[in-house]
Protein backbone atom coordinates (compact mmCIF):
# COMPACT_ATOMS: atom_id res chain seq x y z
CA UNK A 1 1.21 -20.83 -11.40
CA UNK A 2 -1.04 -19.08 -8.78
CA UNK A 3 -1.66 -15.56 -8.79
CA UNK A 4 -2.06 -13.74 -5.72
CA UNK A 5 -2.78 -9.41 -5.82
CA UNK A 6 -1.77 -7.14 -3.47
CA UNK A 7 -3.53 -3.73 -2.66
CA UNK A 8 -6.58 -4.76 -3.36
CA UNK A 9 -8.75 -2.23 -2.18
CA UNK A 10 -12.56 -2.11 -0.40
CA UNK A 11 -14.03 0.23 1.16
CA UNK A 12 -16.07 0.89 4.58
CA UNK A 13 -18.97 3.40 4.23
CA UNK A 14 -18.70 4.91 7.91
CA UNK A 15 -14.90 5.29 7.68
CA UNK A 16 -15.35 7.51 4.78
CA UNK A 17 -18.11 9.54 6.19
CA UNK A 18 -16.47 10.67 8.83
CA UNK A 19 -13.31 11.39 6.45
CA UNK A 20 -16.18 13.44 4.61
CA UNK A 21 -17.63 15.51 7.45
CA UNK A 22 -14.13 17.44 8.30
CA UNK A 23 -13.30 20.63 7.63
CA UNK A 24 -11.24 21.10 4.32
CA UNK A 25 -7.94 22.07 5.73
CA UNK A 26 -8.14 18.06 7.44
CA UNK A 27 -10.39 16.22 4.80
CA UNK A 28 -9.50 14.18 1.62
CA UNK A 29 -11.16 15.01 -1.69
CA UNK A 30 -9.59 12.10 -2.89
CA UNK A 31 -12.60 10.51 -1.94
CA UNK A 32 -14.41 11.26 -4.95
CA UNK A 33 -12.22 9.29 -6.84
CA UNK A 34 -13.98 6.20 -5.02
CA UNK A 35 -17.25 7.16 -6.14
CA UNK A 36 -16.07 7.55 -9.95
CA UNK A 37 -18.13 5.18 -12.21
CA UNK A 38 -18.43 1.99 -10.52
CA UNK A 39 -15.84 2.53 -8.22
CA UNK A 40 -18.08 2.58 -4.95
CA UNK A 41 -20.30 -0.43 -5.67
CA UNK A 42 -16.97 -2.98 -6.66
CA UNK A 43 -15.01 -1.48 -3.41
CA UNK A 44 -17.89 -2.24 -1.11
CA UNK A 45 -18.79 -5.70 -2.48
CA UNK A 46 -15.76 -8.65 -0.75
CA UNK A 47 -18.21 -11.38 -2.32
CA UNK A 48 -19.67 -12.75 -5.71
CA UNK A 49 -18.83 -8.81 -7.48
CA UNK A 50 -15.08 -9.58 -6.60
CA UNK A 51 -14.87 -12.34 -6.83
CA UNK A 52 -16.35 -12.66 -10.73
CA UNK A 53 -13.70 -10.05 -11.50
CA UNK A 54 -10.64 -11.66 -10.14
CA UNK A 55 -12.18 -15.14 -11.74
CA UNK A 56 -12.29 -13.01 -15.41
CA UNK A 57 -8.41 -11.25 -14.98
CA UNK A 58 -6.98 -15.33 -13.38
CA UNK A 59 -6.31 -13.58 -9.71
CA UNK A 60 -6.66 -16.42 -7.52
CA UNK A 61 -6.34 -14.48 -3.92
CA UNK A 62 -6.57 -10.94 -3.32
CA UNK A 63 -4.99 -9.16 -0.16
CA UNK A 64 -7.44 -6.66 0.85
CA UNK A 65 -6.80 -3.53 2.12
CA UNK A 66 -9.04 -0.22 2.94
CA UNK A 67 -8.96 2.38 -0.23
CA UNK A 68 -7.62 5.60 0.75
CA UNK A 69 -7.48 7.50 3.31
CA UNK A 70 -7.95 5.03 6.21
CA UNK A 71 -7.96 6.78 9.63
CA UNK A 72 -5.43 9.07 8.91
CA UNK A 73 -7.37 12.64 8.63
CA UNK A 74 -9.47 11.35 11.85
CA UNK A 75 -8.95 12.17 15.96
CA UNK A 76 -8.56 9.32 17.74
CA UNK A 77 -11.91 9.11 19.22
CA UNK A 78 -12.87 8.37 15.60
CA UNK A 79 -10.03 6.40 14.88
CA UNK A 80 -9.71 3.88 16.84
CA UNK A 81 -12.98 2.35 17.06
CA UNK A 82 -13.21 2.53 13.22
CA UNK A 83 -10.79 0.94 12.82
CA UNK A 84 -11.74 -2.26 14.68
CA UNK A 85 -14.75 -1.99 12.65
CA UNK A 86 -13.01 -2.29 9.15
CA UNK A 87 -10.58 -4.92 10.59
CA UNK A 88 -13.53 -7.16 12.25
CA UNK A 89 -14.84 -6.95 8.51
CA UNK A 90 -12.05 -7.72 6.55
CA UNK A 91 -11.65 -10.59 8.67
CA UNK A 92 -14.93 -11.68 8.28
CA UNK A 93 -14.56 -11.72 4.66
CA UNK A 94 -11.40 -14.18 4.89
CA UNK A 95 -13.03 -16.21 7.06
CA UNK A 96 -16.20 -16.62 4.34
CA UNK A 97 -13.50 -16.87 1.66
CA UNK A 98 -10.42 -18.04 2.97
CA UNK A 99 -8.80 -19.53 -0.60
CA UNK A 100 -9.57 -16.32 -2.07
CA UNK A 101 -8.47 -13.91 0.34
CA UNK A 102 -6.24 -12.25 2.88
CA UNK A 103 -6.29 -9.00 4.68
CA UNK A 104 -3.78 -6.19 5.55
CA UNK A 105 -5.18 -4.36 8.81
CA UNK A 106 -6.36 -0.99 9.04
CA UNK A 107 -4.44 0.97 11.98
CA UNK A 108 -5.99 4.21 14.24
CA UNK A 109 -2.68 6.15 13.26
CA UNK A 110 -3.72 8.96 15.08
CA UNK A 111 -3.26 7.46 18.61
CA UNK A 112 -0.08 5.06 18.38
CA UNK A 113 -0.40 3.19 21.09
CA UNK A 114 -3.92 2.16 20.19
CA UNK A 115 -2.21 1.17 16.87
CA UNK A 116 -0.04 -0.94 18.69
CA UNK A 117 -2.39 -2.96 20.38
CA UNK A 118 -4.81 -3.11 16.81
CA UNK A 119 -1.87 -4.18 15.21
CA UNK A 120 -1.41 -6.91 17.50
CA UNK A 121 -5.28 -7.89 17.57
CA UNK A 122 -4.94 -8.18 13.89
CA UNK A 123 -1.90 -11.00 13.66
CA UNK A 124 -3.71 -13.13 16.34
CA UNK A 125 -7.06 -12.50 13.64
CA UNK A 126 -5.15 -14.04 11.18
CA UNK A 127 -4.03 -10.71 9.58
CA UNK A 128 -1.14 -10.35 7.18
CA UNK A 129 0.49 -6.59 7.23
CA UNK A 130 -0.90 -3.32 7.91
CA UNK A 131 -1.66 -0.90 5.52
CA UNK A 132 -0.54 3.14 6.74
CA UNK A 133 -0.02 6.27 5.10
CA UNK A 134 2.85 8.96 5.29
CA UNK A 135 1.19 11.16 7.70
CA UNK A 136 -1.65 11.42 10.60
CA UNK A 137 -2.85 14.70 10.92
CA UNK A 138 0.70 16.29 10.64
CA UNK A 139 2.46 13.86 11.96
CA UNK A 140 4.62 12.32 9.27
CA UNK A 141 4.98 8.60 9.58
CA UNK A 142 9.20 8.65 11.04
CA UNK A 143 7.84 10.87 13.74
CA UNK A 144 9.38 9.14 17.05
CA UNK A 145 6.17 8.86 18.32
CA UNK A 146 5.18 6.48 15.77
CA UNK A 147 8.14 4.46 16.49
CA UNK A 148 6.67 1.59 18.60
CA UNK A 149 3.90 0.78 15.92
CA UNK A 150 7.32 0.37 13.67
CA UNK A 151 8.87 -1.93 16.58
CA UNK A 152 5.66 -3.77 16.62
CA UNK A 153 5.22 -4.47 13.12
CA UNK A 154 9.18 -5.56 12.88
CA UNK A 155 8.29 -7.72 15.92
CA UNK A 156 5.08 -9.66 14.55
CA UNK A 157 6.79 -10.17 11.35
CA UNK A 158 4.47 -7.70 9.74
CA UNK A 159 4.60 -5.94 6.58
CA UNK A 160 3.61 -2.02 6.36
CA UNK A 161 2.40 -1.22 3.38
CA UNK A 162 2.77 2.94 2.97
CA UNK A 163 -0.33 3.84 0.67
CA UNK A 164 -0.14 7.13 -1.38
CA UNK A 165 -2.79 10.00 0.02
CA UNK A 166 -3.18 13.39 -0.91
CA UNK A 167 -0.97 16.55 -0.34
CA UNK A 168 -1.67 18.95 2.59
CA UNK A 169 -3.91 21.47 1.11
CA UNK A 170 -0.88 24.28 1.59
CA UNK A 171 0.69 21.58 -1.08
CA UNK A 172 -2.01 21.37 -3.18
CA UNK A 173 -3.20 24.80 -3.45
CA UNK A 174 1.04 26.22 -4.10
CA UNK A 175 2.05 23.03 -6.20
CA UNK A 176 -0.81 21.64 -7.92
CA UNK A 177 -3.76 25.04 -7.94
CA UNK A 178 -4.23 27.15 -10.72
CA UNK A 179 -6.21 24.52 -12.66
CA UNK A 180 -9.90 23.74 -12.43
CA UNK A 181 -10.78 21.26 -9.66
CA UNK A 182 -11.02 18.37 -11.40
CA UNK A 183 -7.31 18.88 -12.99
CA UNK A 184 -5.72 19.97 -9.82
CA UNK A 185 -6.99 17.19 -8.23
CA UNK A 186 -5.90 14.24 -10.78
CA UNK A 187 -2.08 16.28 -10.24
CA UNK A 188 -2.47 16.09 -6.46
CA UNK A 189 -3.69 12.44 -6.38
CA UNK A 190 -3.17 9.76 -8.91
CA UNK A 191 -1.19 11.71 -11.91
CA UNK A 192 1.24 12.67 -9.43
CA UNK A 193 1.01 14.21 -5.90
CA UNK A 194 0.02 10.85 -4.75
CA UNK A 195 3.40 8.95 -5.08
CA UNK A 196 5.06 11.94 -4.32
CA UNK A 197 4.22 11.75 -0.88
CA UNK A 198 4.41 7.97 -0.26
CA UNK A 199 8.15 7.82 -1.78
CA UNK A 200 8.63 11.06 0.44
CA UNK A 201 7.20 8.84 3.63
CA UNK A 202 9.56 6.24 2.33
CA UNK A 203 12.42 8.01 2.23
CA UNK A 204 11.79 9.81 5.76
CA UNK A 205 11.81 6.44 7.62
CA UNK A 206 15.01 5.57 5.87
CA UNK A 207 16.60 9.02 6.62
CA UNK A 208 15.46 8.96 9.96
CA UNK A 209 17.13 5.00 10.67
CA UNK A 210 14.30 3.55 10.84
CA UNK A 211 15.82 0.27 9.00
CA UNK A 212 18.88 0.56 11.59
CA UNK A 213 16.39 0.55 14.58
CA UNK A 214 14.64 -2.29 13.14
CA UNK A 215 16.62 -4.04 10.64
CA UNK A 216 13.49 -7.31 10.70
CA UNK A 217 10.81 -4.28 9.44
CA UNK A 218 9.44 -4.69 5.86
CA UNK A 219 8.21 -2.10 3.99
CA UNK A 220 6.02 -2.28 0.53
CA UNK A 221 5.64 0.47 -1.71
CA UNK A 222 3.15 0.22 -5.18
CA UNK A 223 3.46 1.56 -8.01
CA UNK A 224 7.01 0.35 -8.75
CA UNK A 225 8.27 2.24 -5.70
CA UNK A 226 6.46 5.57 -5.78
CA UNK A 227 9.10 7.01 -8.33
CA UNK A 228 12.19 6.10 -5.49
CA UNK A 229 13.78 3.55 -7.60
CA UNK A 230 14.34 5.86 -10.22
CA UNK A 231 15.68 8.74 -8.20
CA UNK A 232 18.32 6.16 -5.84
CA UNK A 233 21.59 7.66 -7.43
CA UNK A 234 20.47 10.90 -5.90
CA UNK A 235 19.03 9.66 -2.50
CA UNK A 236 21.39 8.08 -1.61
CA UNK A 237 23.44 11.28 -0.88
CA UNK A 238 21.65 11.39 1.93
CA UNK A 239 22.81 8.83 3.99
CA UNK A 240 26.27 10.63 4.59
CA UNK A 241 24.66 13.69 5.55
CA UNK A 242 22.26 12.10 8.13
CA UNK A 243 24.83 10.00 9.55
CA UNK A 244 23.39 6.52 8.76
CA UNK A 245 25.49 3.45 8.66
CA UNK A 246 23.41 2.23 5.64
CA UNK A 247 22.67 3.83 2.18
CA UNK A 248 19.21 4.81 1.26
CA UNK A 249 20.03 1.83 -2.36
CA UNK A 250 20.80 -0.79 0.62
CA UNK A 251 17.42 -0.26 2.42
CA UNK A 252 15.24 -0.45 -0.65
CA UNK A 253 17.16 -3.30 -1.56
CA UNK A 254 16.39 -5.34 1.63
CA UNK A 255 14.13 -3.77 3.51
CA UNK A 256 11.40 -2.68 0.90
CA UNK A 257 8.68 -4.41 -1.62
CA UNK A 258 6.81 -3.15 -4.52
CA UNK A 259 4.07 -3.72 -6.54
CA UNK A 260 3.17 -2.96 -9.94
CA UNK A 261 -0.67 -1.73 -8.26
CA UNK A 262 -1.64 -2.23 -12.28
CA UNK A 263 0.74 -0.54 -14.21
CA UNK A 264 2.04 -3.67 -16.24
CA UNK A 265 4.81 -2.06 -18.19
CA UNK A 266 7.85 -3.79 -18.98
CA UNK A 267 10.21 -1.03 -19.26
CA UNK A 268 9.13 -0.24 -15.50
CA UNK A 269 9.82 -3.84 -14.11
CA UNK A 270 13.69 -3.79 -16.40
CA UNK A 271 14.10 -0.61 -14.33
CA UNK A 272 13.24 -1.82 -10.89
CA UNK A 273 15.52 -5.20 -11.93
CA UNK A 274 18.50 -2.97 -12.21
CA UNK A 275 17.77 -1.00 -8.65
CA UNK A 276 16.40 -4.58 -6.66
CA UNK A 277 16.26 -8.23 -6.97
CA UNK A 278 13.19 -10.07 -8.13
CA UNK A 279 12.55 -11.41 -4.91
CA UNK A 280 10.83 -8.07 -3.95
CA UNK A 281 8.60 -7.96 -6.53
CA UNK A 282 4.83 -8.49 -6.17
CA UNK A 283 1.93 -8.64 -8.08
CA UNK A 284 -1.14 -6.08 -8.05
CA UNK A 285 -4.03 -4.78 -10.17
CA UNK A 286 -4.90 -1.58 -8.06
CA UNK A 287 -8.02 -2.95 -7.58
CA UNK A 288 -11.08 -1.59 -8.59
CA UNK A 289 -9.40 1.50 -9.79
CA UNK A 290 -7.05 -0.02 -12.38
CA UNK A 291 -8.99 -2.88 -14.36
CA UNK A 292 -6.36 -5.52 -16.33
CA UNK A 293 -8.01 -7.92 -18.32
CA UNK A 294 -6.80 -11.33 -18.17
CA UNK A 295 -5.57 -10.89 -21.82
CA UNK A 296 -3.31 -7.83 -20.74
CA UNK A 297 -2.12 -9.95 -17.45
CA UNK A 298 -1.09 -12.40 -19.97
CA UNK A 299 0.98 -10.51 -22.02
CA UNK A 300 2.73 -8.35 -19.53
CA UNK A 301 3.56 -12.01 -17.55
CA UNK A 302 4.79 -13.07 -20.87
CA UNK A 303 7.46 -10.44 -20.53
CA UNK A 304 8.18 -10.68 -17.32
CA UNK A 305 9.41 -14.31 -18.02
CA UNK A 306 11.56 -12.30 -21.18
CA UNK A 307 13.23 -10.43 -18.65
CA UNK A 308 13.55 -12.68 -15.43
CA UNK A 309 12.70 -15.86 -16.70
CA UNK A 310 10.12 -18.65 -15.42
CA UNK A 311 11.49 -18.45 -11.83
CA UNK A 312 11.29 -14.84 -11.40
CA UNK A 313 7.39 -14.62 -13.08
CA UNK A 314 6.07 -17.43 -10.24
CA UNK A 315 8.00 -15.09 -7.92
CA UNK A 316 6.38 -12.18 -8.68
CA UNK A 317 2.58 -14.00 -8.97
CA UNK A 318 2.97 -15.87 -6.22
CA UNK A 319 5.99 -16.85 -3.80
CA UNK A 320 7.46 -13.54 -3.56
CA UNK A 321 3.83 -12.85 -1.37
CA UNK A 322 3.82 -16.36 -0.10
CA UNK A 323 6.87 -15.43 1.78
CA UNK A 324 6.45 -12.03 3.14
CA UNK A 325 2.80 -12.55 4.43
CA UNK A 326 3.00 -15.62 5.37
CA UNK A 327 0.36 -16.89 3.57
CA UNK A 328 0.14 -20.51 3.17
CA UNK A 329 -2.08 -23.70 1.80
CA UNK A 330 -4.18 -24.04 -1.41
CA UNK A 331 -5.43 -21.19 -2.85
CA UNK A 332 -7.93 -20.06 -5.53
């Protein structure tokens, strides 16, 4: 039984110097959270660092994407030759490793059609998915003008992963202020803010029809499904009032992925196994910023098989990943 990780984060030191030079109302002080212990030193290392740490937790490939916040925050100008820049070396570091690793591309956002033809440079590198956020500047993610990069991923058969990233600062300073800075920022980012926005990005493109427009586009979601799954009785309201010909349930069901991005619970995976079918399931650490050990792998796999048995376990670890990026031969 292989294991392969999705949302395996690195990070590129320009990209995140720019992010770091904006003014506040545009910036992302989520990036101190990168430089947090260790943090920095494992992200920027795709070599022996890694790869000793996936050896020690029994991760035989990783799927590497940028940590957060890509290009999002950036003008184009910025943007788009960035990210070429991050995508030239995540290639690079599949092509050194190729039984260890895989690669979701990083996409200018800011100027679509750029992303377009980025995204299409990145399938004929050998790419497997894309990895975006909920919104570019303002622009939210279901904004029409977004819509081809949506047509183009559907088209190329690949998979958008819809990171978390941190509230607005209107957001932050109304819902998560009155604390000191350290505080308000865990709320805003990883204790909560954070998968408040991606499920909100998530549920835009399915409010918007985004899955009726492009019924081939996959979507993956970590952290069990940013909180959706649990709140799907309610959502799915929504489809009658917006006029869709599918329910918001349906959409996750076949149109969406998650990961467990670390959080190896087993009373979250019986809860996503009543809302969606094991076949969407995939396996992640959260890398570097949550740290299994093999021994806690092991035990939460050992559930897993409890719950969905042998078949559903290999799913999760391996085939399940196999089949939506496409990746193929020996690995590990």
């Amino acid at each position: 039984m292989a294991r392969i990780a999705i949302e395996e984060h690195w990070n590129l030191p320009e990209l995140s110097e720019a992010v770091r030079a904006l003014p506040a109302e545009r910036g992302d002080p989520s990036l101190v959270l990168d430089e947090a212990g260790d943090n920095l030193a494992l992200l920027e290392d795709l070599a022996d660092a890694r790869l000793r740490v996936m050896d020690a937790q029994g991760v035989d490939l990783q799927v590497l994407s940028l940590a957060p916040p890509g290009t999002q925050p950036l003008d184009p100008a910025q943007a788009v030759p960035l990210a070429r820049r991050a995508n030239d070396l995540a290639v690079e570091a599949v092509r050194r490793h190729p039984r260890r690793f895989r690669a979701l591309a990083t996409l200018p956002m800011p100027d679509p059609a750029a992303a377009v033809a980025e995204l299409e440079r990145a399938a004929g590198l050998g790419m497997v998915g894309a990895m975006v956020y909920g919104r570019s500047g303002d622009v939210p993610l279901d904004d029409p003008r977004n819509d081809d990069v949506l047509a183009a991923a559907a088209s190329l058969g690949m998979p958008v992963f819809v990171h978390p990233q941190v509230p607005p600062l209107a957001v932050r300073e109304a819902s998560y202020g009155g604390f000191d800075e350290l505080t308000g920022l865990a709320m805003a980012t990883f204790g909560w803010g954070w998968h408040l926005e991606a499920a909100l990005a998530a549920l835009r493109l399915v409010v918007r029809g985004t899955f009726e427009r492009h019924p081939d586009l996959q979507l993956v979601l970590g952290h069990w499904g940013e909180l959706l799954p649990f709140w799907l009785d309610r959502a799915d309201s929504l489809a009658r009032v917006a006029g869709l010909g599918r329910s918001v349930s349906d959409c996750i069901r076949t149109n969406v992925h998650l990961t467990s991005s670390g959080m190896l619970n087993p009373a979250l995976l019986r809860h996503v196994l009543e809302v969606t079918t094991p076949d969407r399931l995939l396996f992640s650490t959260d890398y570097p910023f949550q740290r299994p050990d093999a021994e806690a792998v092991a035990t939460f796999l050992t559930s897993y098989t409890d719950t969905a048995g042998d078949a559903g376990r290999d799913a999760f670890t391996e085939h399940n990943a196999r089949a939506l990026f496409g990746i193929e031969g020996e690995i590990g």
